[in-house]
C-alpha atoms as a PDB file:
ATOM      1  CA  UNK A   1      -2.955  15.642 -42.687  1.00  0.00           C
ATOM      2  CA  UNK A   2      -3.560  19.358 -42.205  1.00  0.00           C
ATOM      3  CA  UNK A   3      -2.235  20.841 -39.894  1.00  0.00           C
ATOM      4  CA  UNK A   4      -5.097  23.600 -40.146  1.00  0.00           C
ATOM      5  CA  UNK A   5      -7.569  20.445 -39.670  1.00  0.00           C
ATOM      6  CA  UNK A   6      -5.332  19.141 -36.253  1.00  0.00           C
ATOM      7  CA  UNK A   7      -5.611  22.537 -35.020  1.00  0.00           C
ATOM      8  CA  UNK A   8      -9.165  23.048 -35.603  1.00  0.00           C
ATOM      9  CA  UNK A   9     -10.106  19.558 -34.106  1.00  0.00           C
ATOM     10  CA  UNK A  10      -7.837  20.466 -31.064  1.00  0.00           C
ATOM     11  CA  UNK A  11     -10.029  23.990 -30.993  1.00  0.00           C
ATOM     12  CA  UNK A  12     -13.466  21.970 -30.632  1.00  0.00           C
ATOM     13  CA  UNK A  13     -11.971  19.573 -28.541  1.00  0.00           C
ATOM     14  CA  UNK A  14     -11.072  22.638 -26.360  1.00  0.00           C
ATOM     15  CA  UNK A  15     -14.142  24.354 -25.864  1.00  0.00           C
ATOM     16  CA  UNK A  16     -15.668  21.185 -24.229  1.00  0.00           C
ATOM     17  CA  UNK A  17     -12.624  20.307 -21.857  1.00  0.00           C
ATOM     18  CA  UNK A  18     -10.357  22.565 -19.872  1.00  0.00           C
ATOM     19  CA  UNK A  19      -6.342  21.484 -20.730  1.00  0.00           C
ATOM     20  CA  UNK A  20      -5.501  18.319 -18.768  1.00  0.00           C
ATOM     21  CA  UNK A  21      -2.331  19.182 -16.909  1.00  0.00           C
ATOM     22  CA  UNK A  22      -1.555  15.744 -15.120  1.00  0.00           C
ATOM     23  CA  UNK A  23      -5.368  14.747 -14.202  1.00  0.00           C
ATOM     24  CA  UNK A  24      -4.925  11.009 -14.937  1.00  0.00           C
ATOM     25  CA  UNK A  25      -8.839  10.952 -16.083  1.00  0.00           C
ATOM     26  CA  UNK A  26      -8.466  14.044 -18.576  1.00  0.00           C
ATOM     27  CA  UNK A  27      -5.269  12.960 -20.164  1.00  0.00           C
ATOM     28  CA  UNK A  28      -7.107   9.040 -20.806  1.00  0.00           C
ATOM     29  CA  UNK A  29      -9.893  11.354 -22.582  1.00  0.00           C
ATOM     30  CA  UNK A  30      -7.559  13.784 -24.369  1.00  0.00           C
ATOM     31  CA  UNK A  31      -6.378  10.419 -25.971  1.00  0.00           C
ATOM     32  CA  UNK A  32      -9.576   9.007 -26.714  1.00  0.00           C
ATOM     33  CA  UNK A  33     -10.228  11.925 -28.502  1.00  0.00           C
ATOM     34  CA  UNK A  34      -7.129  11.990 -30.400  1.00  0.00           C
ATOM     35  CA  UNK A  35      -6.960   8.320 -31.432  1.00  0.00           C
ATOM     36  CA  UNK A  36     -10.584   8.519 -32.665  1.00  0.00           C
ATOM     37  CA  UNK A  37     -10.458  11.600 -34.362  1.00  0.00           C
ATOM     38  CA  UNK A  38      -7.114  11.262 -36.289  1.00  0.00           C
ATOM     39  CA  UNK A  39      -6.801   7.359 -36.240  1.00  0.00           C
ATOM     40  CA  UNK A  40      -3.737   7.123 -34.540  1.00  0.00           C
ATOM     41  CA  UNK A  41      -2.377   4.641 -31.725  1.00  0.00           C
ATOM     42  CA  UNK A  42      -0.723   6.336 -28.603  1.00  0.00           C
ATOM     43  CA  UNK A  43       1.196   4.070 -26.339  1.00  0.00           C
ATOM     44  CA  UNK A  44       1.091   4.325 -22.528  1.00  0.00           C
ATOM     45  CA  UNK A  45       3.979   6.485 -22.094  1.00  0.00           C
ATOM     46  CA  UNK A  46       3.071   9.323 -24.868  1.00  0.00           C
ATOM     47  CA  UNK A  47      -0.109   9.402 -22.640  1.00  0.00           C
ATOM     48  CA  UNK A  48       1.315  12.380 -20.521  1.00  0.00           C
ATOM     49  CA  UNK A  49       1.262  15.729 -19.392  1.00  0.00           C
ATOM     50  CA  UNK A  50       4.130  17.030 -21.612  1.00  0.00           C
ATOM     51  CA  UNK A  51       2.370  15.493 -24.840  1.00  0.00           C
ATOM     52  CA  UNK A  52      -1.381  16.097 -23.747  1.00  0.00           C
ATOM     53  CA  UNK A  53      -1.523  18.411 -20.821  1.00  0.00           C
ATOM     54  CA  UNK A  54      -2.124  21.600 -22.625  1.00  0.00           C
ATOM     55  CA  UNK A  55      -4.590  21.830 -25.608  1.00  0.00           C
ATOM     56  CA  UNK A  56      -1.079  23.651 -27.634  1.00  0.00           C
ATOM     57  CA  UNK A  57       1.032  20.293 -26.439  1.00  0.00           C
ATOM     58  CA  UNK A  58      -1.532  18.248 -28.098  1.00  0.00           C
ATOM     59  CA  UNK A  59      -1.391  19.894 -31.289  1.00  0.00           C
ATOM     60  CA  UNK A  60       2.414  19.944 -31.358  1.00  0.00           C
ATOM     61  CA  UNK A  61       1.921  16.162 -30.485  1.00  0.00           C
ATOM     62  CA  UNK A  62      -0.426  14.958 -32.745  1.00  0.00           C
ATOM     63  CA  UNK A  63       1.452  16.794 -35.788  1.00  0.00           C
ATOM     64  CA  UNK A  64       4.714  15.104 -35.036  1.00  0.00           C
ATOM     65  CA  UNK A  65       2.775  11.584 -34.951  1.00  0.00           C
ATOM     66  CA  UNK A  66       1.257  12.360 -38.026  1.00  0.00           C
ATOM     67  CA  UNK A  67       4.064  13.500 -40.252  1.00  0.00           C
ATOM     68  CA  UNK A  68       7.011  11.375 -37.926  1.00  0.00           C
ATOM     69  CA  UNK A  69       9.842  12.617 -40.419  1.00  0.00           C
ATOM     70  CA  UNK A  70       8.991  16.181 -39.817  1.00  0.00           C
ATOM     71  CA  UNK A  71      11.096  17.113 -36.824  1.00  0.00           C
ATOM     72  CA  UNK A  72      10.017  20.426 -36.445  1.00  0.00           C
ATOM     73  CA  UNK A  73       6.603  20.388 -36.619  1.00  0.00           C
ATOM     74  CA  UNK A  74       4.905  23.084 -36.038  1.00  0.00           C
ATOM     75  CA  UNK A  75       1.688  24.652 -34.583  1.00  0.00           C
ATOM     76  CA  UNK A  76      -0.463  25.375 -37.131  1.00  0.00           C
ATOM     77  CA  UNK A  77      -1.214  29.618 -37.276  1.00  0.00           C
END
């Protein structure tokens, strides 16, 4: 996928919640919104604050679980 298309989902997502930090409620809907948008599965423990809490974690995130043997994957600019 895109990574120009991951950021620019992130961006909407962003202008309609603040970044989650470790709010158990916003990190459930910062993964809502990731597994619908992109169609992928997070497990209970990638639910967190390091992988969701900021709106730039989530990007980072997603982009590794979308191209897994890309270990350096970066933020889109």
């Amino acid at each position: 996928m895109d990574p120009k298309y991951v950021k620019e989902r992130i961006k909407e997502f962003s202008r309609v919640r603040e970044n989650a930090g470790n709010d158990e409620t916003a990190l459930a809907e910062a993964a809502l919104f990731i597994e619908d948008v992109f169609g992928i599965t997070l497990t209970d423990k990638e639910i967190c604050e390091k992988n969701l809490g900021t709106h730039e974690s989530a990007e980072r995130f997603v982009l590794k679980k979308l191209n897994p043997g890309d270990v350096c994957a970066e933020s889109a600019e």
